[in-house]
PDB file of N, CA and C in Angstrom:
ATOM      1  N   UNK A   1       4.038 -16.642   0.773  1.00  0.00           N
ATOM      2  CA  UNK A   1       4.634 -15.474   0.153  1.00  0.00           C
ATOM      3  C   UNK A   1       3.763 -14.242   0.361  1.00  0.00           C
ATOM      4  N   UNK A   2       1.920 -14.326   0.283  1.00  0.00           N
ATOM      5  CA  UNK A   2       1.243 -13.023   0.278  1.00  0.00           C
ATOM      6  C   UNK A   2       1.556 -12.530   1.769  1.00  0.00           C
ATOM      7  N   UNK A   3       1.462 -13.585   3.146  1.00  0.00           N
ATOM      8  CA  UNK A   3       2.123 -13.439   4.536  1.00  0.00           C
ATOM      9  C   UNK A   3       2.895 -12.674   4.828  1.00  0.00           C
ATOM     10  N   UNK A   4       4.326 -12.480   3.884  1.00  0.00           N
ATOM     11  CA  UNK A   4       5.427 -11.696   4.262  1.00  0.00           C
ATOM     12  C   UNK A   4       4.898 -10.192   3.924  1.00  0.00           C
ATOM     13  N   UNK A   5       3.899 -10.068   2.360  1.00  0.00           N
ATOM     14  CA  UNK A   5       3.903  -8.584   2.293  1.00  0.00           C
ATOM     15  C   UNK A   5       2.774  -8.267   3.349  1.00  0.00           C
ATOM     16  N   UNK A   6       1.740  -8.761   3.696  1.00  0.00           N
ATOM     17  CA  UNK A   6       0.683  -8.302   4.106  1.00  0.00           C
ATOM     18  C   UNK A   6       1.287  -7.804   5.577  1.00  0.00           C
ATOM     19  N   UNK A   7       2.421  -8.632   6.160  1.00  0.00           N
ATOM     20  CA  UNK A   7       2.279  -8.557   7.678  1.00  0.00           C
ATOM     21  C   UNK A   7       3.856  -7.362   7.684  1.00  0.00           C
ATOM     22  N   UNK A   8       4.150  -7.096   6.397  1.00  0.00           N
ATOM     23  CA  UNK A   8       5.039  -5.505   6.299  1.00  0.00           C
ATOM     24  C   UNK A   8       4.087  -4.359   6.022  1.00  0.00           C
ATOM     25  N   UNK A   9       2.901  -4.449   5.199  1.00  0.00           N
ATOM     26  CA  UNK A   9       1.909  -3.394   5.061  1.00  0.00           C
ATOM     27  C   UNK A   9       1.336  -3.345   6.998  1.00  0.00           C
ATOM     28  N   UNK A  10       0.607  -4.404   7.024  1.00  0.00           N
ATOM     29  CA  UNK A  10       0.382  -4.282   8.578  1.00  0.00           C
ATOM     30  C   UNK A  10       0.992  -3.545   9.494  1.00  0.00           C
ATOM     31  N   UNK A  11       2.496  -3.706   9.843  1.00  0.00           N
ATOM     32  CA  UNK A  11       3.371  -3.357  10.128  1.00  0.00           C
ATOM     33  C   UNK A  11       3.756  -1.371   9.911  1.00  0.00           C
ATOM     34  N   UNK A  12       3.551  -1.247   8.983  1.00  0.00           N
ATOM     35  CA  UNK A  12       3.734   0.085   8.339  1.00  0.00           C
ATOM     36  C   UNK A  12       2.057   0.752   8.718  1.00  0.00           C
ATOM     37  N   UNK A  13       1.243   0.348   8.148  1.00  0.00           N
ATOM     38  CA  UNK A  13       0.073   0.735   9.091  1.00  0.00           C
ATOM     39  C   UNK A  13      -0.029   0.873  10.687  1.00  0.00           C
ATOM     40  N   UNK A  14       0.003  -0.111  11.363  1.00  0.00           N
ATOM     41  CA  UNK A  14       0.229  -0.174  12.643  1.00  0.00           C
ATOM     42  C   UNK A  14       1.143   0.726  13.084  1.00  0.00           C
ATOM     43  N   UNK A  15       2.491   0.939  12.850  1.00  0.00           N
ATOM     44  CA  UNK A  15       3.345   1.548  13.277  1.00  0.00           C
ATOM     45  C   UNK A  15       4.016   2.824  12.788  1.00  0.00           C
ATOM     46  N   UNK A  16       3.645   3.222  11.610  1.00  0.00           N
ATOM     47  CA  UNK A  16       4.060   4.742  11.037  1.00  0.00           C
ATOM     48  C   UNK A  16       2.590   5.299  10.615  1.00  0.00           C
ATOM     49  N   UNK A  17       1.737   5.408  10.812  1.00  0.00           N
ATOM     50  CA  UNK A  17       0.309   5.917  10.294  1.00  0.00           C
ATOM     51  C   UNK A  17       0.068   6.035  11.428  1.00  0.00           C
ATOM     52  N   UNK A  18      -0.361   7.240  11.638  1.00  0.00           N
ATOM     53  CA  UNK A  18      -1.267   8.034  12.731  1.00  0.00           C
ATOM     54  C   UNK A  18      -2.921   7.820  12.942  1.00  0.00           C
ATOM     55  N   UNK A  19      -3.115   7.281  13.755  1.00  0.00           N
ATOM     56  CA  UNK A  19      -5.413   7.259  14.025  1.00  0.00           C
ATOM     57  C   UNK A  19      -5.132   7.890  13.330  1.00  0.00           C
ATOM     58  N   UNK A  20      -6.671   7.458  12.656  1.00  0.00           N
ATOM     59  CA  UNK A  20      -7.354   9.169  11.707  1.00  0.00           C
ATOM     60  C   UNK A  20      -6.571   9.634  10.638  1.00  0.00           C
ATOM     61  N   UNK A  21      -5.478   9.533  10.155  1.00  0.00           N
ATOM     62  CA  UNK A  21      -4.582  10.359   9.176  1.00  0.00           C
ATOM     63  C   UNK A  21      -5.089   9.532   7.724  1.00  0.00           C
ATOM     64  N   UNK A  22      -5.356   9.608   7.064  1.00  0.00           N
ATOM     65  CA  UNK A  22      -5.314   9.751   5.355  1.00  0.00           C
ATOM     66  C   UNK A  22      -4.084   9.844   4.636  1.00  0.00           C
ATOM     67  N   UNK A  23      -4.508   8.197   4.469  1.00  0.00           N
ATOM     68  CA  UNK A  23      -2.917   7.885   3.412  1.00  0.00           C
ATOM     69  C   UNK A  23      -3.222   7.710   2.197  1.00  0.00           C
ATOM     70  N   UNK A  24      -2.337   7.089   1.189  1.00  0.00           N
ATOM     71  CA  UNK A  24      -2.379   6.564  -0.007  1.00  0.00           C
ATOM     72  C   UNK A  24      -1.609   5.802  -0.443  1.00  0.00           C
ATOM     73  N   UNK A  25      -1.901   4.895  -1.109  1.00  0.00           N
ATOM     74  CA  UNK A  25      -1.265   3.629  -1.734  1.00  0.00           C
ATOM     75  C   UNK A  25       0.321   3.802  -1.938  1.00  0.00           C
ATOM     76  N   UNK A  26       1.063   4.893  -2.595  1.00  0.00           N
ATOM     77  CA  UNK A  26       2.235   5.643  -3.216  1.00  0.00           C
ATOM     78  C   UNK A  26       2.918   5.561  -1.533  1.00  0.00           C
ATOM     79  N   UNK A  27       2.291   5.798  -0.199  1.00  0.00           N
ATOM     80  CA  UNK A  27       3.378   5.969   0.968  1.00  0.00           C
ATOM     81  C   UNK A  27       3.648   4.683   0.949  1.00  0.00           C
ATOM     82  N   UNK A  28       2.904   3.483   1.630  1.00  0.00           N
ATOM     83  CA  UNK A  28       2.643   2.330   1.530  1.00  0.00           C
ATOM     84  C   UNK A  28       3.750   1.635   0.757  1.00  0.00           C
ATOM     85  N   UNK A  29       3.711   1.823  -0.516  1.00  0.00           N
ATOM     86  CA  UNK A  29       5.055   1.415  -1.242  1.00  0.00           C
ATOM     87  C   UNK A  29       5.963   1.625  -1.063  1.00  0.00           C
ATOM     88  N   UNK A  30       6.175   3.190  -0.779  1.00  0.00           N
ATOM     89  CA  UNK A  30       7.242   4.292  -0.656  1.00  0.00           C
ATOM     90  C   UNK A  30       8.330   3.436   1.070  1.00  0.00           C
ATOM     91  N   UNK A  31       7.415   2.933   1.951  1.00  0.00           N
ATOM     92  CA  UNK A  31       7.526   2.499   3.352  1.00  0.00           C
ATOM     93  C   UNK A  31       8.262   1.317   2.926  1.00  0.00           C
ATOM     94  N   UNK A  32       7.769   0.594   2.306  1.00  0.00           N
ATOM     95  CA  UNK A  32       7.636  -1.419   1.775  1.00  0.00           C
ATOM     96  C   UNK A  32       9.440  -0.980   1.662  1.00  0.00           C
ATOM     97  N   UNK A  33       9.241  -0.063   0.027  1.00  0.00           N
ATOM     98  CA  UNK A  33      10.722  -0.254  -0.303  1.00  0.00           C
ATOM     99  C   UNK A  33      12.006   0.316   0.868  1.00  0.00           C
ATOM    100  N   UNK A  34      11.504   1.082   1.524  1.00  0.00           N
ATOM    101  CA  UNK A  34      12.510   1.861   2.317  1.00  0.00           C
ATOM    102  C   UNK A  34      12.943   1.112   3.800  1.00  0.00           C
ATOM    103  N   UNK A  35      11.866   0.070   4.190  1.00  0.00           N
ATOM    104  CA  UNK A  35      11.618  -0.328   5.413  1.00  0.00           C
ATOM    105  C   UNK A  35      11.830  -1.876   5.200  1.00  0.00           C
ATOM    106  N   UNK A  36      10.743  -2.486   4.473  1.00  0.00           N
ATOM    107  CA  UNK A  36      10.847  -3.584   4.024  1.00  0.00           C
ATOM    108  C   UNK A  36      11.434  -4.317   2.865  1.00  0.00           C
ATOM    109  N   UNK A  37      12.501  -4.105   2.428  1.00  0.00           N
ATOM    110  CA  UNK A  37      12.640  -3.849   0.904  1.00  0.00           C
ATOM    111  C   UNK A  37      12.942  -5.722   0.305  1.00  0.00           C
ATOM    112  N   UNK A  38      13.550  -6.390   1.658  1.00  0.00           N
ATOM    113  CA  UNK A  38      13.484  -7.887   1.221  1.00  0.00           C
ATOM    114  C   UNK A  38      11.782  -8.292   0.427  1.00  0.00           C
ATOM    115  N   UNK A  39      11.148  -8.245   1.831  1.00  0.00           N
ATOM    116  CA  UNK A  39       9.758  -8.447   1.380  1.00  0.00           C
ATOM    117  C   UNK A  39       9.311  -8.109   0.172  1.00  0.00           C
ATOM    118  N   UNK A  40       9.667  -6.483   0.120  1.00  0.00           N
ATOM    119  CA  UNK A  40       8.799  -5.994  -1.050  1.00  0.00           C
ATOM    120  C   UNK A  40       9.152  -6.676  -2.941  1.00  0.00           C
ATOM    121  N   UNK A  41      10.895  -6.995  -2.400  1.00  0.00           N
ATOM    122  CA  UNK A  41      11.249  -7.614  -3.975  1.00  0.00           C
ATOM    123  C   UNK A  41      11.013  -9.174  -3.947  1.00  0.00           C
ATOM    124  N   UNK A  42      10.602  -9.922  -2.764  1.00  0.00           N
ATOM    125  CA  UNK A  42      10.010 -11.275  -3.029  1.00  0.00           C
ATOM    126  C   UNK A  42       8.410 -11.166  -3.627  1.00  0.00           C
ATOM    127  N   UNK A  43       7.708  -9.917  -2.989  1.00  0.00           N
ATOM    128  CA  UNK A  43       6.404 -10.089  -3.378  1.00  0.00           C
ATOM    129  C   UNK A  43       6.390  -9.636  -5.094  1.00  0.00           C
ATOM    130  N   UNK A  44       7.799  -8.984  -5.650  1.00  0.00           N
ATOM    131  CA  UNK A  44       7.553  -8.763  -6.780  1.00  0.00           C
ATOM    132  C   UNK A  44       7.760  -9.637  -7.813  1.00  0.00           C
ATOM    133  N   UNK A  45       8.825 -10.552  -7.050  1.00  0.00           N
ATOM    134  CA  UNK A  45       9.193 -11.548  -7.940  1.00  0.00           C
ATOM    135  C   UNK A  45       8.139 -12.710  -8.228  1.00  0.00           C
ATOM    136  N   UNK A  46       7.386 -12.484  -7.496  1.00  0.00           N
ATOM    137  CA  UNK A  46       5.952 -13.485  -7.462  1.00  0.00           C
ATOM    138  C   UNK A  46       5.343 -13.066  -8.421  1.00  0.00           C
ATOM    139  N   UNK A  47       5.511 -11.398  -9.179  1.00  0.00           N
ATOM    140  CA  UNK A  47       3.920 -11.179 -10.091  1.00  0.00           C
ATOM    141  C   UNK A  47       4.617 -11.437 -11.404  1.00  0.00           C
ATOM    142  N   UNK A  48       3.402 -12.391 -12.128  1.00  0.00           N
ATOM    143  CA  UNK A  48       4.082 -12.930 -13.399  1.00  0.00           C
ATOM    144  C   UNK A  48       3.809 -12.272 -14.473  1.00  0.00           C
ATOM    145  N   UNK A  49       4.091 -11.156 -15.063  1.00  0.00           N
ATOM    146  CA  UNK A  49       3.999  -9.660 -15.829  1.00  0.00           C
ATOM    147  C   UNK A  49       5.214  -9.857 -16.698  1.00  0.00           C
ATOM    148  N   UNK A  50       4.920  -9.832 -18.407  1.00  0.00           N
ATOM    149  CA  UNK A  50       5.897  -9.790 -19.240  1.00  0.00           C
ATOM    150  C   UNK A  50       5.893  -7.901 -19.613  1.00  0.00           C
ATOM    151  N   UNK A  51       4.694  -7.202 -18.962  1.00  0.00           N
ATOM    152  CA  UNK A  51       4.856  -5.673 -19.230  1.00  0.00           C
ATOM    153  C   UNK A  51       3.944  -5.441 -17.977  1.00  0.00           C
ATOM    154  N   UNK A  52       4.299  -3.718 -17.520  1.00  0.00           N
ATOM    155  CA  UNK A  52       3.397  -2.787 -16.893  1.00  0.00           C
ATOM    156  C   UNK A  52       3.683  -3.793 -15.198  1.00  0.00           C
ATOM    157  N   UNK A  53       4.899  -4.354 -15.068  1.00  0.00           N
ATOM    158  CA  UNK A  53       4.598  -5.722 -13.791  1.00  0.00           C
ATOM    159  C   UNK A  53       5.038  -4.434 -12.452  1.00  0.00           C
ATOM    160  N   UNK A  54       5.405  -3.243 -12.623  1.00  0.00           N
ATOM    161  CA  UNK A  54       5.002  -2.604 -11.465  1.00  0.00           C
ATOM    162  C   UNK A  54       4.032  -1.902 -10.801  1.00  0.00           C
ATOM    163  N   UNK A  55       3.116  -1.509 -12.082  1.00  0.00           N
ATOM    164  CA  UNK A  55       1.778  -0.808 -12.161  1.00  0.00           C
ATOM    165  C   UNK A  55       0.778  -2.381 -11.658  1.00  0.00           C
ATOM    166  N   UNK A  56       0.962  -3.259 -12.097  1.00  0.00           N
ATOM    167  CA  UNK A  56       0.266  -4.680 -12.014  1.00  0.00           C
ATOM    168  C   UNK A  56       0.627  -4.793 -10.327  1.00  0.00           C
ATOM    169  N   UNK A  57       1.778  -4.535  -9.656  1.00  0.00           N
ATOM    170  CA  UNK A  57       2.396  -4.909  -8.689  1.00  0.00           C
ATOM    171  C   UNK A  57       1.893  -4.276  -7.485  1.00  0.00           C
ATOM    172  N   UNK A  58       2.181  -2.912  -7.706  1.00  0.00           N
ATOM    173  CA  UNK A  58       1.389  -1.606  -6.941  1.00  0.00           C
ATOM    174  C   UNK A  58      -0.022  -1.965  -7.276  1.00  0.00           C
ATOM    175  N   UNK A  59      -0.761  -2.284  -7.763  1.00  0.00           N
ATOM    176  CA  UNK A  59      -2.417  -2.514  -7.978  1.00  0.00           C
ATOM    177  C   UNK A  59      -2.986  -3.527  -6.895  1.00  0.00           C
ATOM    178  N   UNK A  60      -1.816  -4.670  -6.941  1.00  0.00           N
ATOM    179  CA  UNK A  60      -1.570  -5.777  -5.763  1.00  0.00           C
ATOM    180  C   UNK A  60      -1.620  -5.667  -4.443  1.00  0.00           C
ATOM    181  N   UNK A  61      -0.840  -4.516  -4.045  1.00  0.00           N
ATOM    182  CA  UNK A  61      -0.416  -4.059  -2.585  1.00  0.00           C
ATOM    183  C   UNK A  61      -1.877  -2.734  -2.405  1.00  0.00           C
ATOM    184  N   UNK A  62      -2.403  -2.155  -3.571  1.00  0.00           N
ATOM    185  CA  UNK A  62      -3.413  -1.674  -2.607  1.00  0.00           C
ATOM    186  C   UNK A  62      -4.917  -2.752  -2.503  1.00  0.00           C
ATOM    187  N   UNK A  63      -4.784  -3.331  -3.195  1.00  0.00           N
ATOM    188  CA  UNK A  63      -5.659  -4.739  -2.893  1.00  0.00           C
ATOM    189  C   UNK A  63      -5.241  -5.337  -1.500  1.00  0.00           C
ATOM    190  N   UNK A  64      -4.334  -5.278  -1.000  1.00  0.00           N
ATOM    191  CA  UNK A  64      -3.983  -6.159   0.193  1.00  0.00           C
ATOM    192  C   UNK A  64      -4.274  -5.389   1.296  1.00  0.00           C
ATOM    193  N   UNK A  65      -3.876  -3.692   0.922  1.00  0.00           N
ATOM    194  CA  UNK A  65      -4.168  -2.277   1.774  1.00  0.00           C
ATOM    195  C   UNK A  65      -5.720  -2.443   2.428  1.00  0.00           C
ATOM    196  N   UNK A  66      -6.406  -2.563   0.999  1.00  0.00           N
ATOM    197  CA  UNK A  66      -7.730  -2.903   1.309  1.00  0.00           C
ATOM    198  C   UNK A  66      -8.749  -3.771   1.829  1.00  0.00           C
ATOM    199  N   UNK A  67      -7.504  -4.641   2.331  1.00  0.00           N
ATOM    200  CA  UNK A  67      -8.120  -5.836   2.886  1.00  0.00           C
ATOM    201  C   UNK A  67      -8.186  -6.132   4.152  1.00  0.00           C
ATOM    202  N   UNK A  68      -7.420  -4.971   4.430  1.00  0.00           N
ATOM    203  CA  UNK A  68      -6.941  -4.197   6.415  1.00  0.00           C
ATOM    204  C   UNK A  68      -7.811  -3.778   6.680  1.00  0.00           C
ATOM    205  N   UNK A  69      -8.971  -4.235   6.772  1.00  0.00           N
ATOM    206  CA  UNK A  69     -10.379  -3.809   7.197  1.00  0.00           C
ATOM    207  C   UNK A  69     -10.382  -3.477   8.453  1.00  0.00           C
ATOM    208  N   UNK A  70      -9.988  -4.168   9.548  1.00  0.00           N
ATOM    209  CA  UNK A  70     -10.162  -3.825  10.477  1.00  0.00           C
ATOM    210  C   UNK A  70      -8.954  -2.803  10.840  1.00  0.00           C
ATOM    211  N   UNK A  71      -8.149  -2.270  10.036  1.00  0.00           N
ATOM    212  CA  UNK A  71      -7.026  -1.143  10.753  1.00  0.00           C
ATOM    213  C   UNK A  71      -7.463   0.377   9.592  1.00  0.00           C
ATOM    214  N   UNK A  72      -8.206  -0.722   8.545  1.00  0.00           N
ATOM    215  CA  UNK A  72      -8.316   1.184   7.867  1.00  0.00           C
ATOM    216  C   UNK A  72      -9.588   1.389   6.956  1.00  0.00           C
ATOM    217  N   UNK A  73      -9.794   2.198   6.368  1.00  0.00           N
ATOM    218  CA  UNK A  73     -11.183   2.078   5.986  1.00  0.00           C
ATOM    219  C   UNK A  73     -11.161   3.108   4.643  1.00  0.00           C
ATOM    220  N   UNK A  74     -11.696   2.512   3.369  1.00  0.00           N
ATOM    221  CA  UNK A  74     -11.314   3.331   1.717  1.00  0.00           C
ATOM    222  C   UNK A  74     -11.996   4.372   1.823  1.00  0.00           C
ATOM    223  N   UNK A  75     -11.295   5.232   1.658  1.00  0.00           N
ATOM    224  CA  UNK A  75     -11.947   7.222   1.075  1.00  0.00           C
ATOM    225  C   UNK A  75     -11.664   7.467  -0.329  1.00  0.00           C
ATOM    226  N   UNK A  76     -13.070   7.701  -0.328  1.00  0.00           N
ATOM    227  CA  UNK A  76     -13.347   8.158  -2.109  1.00  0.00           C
ATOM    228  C   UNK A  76     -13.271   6.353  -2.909  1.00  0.00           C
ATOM    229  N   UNK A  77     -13.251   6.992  -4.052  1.00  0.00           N
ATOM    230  CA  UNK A  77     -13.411   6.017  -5.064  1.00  0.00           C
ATOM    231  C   UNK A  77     -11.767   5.689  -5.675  1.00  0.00           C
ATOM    232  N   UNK A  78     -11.749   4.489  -6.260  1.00  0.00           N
ATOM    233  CA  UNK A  78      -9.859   4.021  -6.466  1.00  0.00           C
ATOM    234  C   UNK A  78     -10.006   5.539  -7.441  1.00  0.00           C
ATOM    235  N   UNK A  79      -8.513   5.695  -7.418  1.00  0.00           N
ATOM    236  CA  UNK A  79      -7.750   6.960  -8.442  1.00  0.00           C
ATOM    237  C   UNK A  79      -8.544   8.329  -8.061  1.00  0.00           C
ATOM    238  N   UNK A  80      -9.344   8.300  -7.119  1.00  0.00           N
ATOM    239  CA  UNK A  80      -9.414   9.724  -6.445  1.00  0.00           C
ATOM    240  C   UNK A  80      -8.191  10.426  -6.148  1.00  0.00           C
ATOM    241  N   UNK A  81      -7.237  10.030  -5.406  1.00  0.00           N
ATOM    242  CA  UNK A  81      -5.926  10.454  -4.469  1.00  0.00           C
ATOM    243  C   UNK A  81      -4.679  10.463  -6.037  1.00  0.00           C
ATOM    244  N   UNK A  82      -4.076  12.013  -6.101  1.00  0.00           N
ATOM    245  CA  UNK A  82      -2.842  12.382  -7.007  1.00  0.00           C
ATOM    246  C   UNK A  82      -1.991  12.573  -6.008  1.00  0.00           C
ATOM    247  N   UNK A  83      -1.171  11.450  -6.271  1.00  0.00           N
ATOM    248  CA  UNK A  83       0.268  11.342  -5.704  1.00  0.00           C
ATOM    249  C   UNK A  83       1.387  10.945  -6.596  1.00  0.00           C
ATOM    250  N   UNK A  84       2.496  11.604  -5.968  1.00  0.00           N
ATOM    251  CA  UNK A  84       3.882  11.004  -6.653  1.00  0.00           C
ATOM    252  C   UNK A  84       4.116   9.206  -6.581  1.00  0.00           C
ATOM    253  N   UNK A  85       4.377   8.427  -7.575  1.00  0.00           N
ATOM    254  CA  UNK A  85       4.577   7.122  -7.235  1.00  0.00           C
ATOM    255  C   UNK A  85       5.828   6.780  -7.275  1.00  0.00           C
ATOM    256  N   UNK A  86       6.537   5.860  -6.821  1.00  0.00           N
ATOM    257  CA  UNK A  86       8.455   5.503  -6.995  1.00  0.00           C
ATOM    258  C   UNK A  86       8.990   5.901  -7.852  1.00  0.00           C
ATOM    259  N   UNK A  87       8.301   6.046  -9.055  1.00  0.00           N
ATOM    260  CA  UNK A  87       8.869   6.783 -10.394  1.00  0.00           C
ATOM    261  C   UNK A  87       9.166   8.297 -10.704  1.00  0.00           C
ATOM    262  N   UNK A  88       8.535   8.772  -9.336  1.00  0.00           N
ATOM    263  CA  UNK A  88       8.267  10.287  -9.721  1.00  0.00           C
ATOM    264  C   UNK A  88       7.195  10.697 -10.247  1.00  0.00           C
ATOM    265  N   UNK A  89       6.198  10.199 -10.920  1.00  0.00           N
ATOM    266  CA  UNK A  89       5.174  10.211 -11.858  1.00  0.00           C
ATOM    267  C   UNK A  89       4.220  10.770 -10.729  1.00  0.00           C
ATOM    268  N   UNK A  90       3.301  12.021 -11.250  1.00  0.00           N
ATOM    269  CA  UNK A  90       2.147  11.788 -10.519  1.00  0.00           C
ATOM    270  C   UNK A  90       0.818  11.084 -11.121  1.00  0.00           C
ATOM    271  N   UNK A  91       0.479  10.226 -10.518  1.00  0.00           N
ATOM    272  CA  UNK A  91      -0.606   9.413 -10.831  1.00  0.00           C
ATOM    273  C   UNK A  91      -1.928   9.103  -9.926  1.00  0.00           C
ATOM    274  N   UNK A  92      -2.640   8.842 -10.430  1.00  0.00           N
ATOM    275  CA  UNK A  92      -4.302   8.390  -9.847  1.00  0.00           C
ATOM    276  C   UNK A  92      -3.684   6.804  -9.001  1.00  0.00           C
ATOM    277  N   UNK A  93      -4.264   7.537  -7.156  1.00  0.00           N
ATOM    278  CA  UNK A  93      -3.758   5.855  -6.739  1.00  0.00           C
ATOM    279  C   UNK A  93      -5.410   5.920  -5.638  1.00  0.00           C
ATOM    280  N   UNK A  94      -5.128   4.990  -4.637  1.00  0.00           N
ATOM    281  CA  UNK A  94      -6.206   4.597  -4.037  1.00  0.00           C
ATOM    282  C   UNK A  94      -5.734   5.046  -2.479  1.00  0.00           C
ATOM    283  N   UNK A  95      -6.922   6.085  -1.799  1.00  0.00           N
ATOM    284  CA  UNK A  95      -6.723   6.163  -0.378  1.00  0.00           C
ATOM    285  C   UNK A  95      -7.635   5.612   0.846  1.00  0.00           C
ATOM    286  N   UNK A  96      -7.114   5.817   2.226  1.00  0.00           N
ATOM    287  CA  UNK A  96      -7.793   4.813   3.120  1.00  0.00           C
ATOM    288  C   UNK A  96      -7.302   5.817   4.223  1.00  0.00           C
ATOM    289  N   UNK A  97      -7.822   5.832   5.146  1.00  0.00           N
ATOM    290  CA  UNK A  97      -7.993   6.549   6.539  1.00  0.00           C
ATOM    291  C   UNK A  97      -7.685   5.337   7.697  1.00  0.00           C
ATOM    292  N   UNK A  98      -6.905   5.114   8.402  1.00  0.00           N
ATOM    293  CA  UNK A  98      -6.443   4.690   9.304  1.00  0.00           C
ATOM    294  C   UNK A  98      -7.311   4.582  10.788  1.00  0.00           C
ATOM    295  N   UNK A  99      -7.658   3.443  10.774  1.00  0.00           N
ATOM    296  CA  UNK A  99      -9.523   4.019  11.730  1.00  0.00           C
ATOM    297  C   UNK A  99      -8.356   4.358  13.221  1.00  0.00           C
ATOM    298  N   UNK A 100      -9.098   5.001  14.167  1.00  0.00           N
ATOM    299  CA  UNK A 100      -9.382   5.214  15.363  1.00  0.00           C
ATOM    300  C   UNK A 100      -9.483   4.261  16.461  1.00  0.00           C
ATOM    301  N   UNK A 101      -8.453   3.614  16.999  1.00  0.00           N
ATOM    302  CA  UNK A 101      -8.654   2.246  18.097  1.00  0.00           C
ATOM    303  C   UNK A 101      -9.953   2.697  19.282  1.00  0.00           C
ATOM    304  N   UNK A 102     -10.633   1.729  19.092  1.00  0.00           N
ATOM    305  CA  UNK A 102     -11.704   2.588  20.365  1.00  0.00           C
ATOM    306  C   UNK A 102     -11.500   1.496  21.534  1.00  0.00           C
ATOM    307  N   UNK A 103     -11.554   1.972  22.784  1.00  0.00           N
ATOM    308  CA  UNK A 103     -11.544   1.785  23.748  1.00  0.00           C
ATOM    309  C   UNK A 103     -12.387   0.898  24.761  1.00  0.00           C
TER     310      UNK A 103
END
């Protein structure tokens, strides 16, 4: 089950993120639901949350963001980056820079 989201984040990294560009957790999601949206509601149905299970959920996927070591690399400290999240809300999320393929 973590397989299907990791290799749609992958996917969305690899293929809509520019070298070098500076993202944040909020696109990432924003991509999952718009692009991947099977994936994204199996990986939700997995988190076992009787409250807060999308804030718990989104906390999940930039944990997995962050684990793309070799495609991206964390800027600043978590909740540096104010972005809009699915809700509209602007909130404290976590950003990462998209490394540079070298040659």
């Amino acid at each position: 089950m973590n397989d299907i989201i990791v290799n749609a984040i992958r996917s969305i990294i690899e293929d809509i993120i520019p070298e070098g560009k500076i993202f944040d957790s909020h696109f990432v999601i924003d991509q999952l639901i718009k692009k991947h949206s099977d994936e994204y509601l199996i990986f939700a149905s997995s988190i076992d949350a009787s409250q807060n299970k999308t804030r718990l959920m989104n906390g999940k996927i930039a944990q997995k963001i962050e684990k793309q070591d070799n495609l991206v690399e964390k800027v600043g400290d978590t909740g540096d980056f104010w972005s809009v999240n699915m809700k509209g809300n602007a909130t404290e999320c976590s950003g990462w820079k998209k490394r540079i393929k070298e040659d």
